[in-house]
C-alpha atoms as a PDB file:
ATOM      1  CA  UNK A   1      -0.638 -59.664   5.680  1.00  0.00           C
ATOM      2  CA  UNK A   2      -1.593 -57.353   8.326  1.00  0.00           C
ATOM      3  CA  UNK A   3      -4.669 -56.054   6.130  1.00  0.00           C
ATOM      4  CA  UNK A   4      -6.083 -59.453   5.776  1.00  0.00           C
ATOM      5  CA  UNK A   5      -5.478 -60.549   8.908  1.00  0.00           C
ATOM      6  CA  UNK A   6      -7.399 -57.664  10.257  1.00  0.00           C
ATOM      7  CA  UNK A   7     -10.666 -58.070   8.272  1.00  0.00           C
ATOM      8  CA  UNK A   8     -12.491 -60.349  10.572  1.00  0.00           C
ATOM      9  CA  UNK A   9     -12.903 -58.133  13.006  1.00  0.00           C
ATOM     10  CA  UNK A  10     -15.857 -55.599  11.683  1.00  0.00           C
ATOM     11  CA  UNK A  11     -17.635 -59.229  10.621  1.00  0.00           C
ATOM     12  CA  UNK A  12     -17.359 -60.802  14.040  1.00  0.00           C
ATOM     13  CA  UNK A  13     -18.056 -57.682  15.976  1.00  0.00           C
ATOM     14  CA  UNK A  14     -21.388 -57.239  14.568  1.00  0.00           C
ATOM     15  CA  UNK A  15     -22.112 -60.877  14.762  1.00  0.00           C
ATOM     16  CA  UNK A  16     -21.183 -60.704  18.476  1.00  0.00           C
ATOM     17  CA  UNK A  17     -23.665 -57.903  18.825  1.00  0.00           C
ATOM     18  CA  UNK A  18     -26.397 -59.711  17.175  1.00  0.00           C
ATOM     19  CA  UNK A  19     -25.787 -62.757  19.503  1.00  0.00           C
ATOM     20  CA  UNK A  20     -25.935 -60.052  22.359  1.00  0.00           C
ATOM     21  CA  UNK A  21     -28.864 -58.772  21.437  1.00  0.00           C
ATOM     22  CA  UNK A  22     -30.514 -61.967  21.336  1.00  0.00           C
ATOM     23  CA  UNK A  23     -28.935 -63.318  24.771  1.00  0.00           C
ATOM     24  CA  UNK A  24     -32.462 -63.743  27.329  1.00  0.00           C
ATOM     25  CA  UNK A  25     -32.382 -61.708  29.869  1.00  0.00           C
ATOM     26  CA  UNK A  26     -34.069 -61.815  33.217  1.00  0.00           C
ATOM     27  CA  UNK A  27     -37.041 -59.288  33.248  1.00  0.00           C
ATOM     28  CA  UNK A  28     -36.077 -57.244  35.357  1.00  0.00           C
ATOM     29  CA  UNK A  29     -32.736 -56.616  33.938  1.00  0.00           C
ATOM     30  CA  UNK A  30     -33.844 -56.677  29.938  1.00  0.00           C
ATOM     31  CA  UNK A  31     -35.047 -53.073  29.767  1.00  0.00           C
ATOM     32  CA  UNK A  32     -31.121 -51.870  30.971  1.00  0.00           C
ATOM     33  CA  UNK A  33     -29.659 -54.133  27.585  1.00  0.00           C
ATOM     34  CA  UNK A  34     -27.622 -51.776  25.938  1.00  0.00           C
ATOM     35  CA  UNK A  35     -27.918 -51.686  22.325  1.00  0.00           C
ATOM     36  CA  UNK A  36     -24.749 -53.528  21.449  1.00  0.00           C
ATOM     37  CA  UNK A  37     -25.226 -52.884  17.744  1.00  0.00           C
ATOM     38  CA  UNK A  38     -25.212 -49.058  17.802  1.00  0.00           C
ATOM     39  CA  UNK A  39     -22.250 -49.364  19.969  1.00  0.00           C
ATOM     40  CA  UNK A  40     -20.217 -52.021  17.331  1.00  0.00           C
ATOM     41  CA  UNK A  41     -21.788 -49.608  14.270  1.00  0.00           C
ATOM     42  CA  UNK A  42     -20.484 -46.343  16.307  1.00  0.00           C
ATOM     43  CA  UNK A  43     -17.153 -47.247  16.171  1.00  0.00           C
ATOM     44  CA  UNK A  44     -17.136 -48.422  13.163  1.00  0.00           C
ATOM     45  CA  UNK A  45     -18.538 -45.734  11.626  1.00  0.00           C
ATOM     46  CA  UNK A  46     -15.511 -43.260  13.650  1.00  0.00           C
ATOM     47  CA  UNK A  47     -12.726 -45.134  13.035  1.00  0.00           C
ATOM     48  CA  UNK A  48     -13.338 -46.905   9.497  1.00  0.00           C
ATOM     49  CA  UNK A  49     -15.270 -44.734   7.591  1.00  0.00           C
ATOM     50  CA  UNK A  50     -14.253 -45.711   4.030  1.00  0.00           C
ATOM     51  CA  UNK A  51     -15.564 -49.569   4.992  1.00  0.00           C
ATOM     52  CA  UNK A  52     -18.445 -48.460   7.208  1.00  0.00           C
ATOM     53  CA  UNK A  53     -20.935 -45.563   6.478  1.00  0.00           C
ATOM     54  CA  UNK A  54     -24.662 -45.640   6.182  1.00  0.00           C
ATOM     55  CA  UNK A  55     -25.040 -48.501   3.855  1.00  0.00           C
ATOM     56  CA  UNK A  56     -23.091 -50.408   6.457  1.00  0.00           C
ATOM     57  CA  UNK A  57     -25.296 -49.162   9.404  1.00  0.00           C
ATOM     58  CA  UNK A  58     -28.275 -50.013   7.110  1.00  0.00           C
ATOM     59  CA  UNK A  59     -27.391 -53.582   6.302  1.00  0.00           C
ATOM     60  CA  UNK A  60     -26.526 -54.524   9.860  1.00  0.00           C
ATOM     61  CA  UNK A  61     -29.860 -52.897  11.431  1.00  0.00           C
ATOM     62  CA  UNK A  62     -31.767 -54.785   8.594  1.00  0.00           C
ATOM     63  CA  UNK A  63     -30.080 -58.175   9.649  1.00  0.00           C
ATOM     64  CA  UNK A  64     -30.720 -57.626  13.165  1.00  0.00           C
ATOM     65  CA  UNK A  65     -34.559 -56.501  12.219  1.00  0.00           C
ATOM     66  CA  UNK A  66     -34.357 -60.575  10.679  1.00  0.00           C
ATOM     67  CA  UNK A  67     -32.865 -61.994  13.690  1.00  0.00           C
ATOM     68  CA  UNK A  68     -34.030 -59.607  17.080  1.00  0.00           C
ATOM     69  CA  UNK A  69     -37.221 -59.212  15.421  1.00  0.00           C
ATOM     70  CA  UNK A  70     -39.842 -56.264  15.571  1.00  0.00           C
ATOM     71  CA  UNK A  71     -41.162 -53.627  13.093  1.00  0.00           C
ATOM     72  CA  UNK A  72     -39.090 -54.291   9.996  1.00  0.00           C
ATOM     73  CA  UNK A  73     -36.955 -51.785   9.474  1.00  0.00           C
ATOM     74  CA  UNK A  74     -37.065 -49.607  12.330  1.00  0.00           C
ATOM     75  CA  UNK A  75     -33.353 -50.434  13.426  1.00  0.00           C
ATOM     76  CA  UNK A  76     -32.175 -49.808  10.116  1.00  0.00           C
ATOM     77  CA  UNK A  77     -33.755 -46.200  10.257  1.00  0.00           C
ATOM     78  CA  UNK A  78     -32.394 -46.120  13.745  1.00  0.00           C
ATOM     79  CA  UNK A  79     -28.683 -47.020  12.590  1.00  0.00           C
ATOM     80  CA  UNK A  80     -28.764 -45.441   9.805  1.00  0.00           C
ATOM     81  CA  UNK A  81     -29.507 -42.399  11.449  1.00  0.00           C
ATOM     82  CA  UNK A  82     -26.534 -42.647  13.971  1.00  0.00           C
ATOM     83  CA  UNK A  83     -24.154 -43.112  11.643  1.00  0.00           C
ATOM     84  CA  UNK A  84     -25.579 -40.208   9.435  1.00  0.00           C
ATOM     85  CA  UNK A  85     -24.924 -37.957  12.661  1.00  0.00           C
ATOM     86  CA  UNK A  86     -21.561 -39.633  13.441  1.00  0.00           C
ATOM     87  CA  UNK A  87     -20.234 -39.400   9.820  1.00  0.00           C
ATOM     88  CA  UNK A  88     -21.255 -35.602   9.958  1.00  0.00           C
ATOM     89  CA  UNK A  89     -19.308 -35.258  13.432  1.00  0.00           C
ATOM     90  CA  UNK A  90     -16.533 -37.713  13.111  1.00  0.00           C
ATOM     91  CA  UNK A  91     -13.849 -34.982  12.246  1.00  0.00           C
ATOM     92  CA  UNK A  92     -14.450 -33.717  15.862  1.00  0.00           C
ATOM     93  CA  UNK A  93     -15.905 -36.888  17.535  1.00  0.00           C
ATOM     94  CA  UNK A  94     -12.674 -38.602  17.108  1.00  0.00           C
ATOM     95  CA  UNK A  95     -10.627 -36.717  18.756  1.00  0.00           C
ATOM     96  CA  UNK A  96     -12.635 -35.897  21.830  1.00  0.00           C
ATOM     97  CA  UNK A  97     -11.446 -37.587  25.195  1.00  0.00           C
ATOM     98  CA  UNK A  98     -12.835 -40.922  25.672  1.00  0.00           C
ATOM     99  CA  UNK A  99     -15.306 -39.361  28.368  1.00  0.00           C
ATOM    100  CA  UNK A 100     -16.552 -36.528  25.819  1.00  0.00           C
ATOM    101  CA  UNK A 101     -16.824 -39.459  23.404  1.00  0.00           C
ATOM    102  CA  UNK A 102     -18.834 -41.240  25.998  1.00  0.00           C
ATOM    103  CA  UNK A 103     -21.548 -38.693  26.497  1.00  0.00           C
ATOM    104  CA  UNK A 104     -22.025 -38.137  22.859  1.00  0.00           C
ATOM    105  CA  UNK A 105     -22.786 -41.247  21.926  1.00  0.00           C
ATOM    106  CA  UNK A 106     -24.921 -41.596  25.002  1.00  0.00           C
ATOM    107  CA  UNK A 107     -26.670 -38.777  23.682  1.00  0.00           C
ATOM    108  CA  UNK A 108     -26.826 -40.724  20.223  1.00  0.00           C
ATOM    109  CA  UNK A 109     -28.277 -43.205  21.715  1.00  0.00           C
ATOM    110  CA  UNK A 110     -31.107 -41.219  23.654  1.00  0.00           C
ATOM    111  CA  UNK A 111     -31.873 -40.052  20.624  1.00  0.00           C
ATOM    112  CA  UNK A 112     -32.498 -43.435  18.938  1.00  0.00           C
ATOM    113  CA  UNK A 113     -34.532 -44.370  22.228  1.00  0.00           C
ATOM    114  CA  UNK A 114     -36.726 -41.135  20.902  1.00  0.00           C
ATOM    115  CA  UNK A 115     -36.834 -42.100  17.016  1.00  0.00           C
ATOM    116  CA  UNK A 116     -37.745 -46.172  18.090  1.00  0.00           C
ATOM    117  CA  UNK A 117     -40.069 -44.059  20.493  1.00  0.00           C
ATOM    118  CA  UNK A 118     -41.493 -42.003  17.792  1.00  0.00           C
ATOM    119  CA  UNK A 119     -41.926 -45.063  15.514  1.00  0.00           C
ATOM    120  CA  UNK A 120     -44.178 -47.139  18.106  1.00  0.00           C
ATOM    121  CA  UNK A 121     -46.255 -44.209  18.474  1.00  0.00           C
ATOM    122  CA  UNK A 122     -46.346 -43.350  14.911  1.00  0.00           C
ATOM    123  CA  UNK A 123     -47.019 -47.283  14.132  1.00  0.00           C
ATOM    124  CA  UNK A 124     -49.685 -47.591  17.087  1.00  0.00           C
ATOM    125  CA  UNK A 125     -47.135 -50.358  18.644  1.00  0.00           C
ATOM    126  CA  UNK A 126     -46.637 -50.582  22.588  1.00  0.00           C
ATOM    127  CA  UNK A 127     -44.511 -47.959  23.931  1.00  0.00           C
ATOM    128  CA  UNK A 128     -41.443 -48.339  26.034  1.00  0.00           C
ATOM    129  CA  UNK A 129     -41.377 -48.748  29.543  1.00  0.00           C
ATOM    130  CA  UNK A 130     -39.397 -46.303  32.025  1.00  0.00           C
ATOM    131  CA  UNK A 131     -36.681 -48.694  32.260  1.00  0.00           C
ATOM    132  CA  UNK A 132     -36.069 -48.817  28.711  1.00  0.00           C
ATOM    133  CA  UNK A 133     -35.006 -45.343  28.921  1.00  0.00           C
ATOM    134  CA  UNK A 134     -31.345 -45.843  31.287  1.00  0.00           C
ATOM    135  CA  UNK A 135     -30.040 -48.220  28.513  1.00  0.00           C
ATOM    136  CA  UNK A 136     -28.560 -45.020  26.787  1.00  0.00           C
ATOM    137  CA  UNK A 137     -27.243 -44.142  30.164  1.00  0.00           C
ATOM    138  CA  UNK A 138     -25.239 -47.945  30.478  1.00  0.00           C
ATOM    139  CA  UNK A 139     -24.696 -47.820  26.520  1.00  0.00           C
ATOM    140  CA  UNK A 140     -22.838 -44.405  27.474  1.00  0.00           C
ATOM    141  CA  UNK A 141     -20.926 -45.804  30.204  1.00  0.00           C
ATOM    142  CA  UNK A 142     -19.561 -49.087  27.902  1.00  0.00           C
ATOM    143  CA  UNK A 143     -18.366 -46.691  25.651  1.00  0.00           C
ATOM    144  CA  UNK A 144     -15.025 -46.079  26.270  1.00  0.00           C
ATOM    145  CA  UNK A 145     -14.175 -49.668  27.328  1.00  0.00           C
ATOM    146  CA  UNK A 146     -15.562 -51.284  24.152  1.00  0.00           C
ATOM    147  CA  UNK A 147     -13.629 -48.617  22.637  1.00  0.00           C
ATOM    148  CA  UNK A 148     -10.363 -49.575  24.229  1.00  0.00           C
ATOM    149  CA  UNK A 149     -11.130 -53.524  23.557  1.00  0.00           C
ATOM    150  CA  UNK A 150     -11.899 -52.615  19.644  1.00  0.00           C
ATOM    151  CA  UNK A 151      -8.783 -50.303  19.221  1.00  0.00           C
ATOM    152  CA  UNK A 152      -6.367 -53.048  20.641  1.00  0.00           C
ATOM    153  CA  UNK A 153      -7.661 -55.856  18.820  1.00  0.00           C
ATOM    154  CA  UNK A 154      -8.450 -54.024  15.332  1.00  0.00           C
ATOM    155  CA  UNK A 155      -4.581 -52.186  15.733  1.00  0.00           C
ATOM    156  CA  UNK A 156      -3.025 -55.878  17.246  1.00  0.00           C
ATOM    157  CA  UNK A 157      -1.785 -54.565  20.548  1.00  0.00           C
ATOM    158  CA  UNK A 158      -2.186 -56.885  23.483  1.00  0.00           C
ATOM    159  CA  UNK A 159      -4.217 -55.652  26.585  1.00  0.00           C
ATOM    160  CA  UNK A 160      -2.246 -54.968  29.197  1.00  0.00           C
END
């Protein structure tokens, strides 16, 4: 019962994360969105890997190429790339301190900042603004409580 009961939640995370993506934001505060996706696909990716790998980090970067919009493909690449390095580190990742765990995958996500970088340049698109750069910084920083939120609604402990 427990199993079942606890299958909506990889589903409705990454549809949450879509709808975040897509949520307007003022101008001067867009270029500081976290990307909400890598985040929902990070943990994933640590603490279910037999249910989400790189197919998994695929599909959902294709679907939110569909719905965000922008060079087709290039958050799939992106994703799928995290999750590659998270799958190779998840052995260790996991049992870091939540504040270890935090600067990691704000490193992760620098480096997808450089790879969606890389593919604007490659691609002759626009690059990214200076601001665009601290969203790995606030990405980093969400870590640990989206971590905490996941972890007690995926296990079924209340938040106390």
């Amino acid at each position: 019962m427990s199993r079942w009961r606890n299958q909506w939640i990889m589903p409705v995370s990454v549809v949450v994360a879509l709808l975040l993506g897509l949520l307007p934001l003022p101008d001067l505060v867009a270029p500081f969105r976290p990307y909400w996706l890598a985040l929902v696909v990070a943990y994933w990716v640590i603490e279910k890997p037999d249910s989400a790998g790189l197919g998994f980090a695929f599909i959902c970067g294709l679907l939110a190429d569909l719905t965000i919009g922008g060079v087709l493909g290039e958050q799939a690449l992106r994703l799928t790339v995290m999750a590659f390095i998270l799958d190779r580190f998840r052995a260790r990742l996991r049992f870091f301190p939540l504040s270890q765990q935090s600067l990691a995958i704000g490193v992760l996500l620098l480096n997808d900042r450089v790879i969606s970088a890389a593919i604007h340049l490659a691609l002759g698109e626009p690059q990214l603004t200076a601001q665009f750069w601290w969203a790995p910084v606030l990405g980093a920083l969400l870590w640990a409580p989206l971590y905490l939120l996941f972890d007690a609604i995926r296990l079924g402990r209340r938040a106390r």
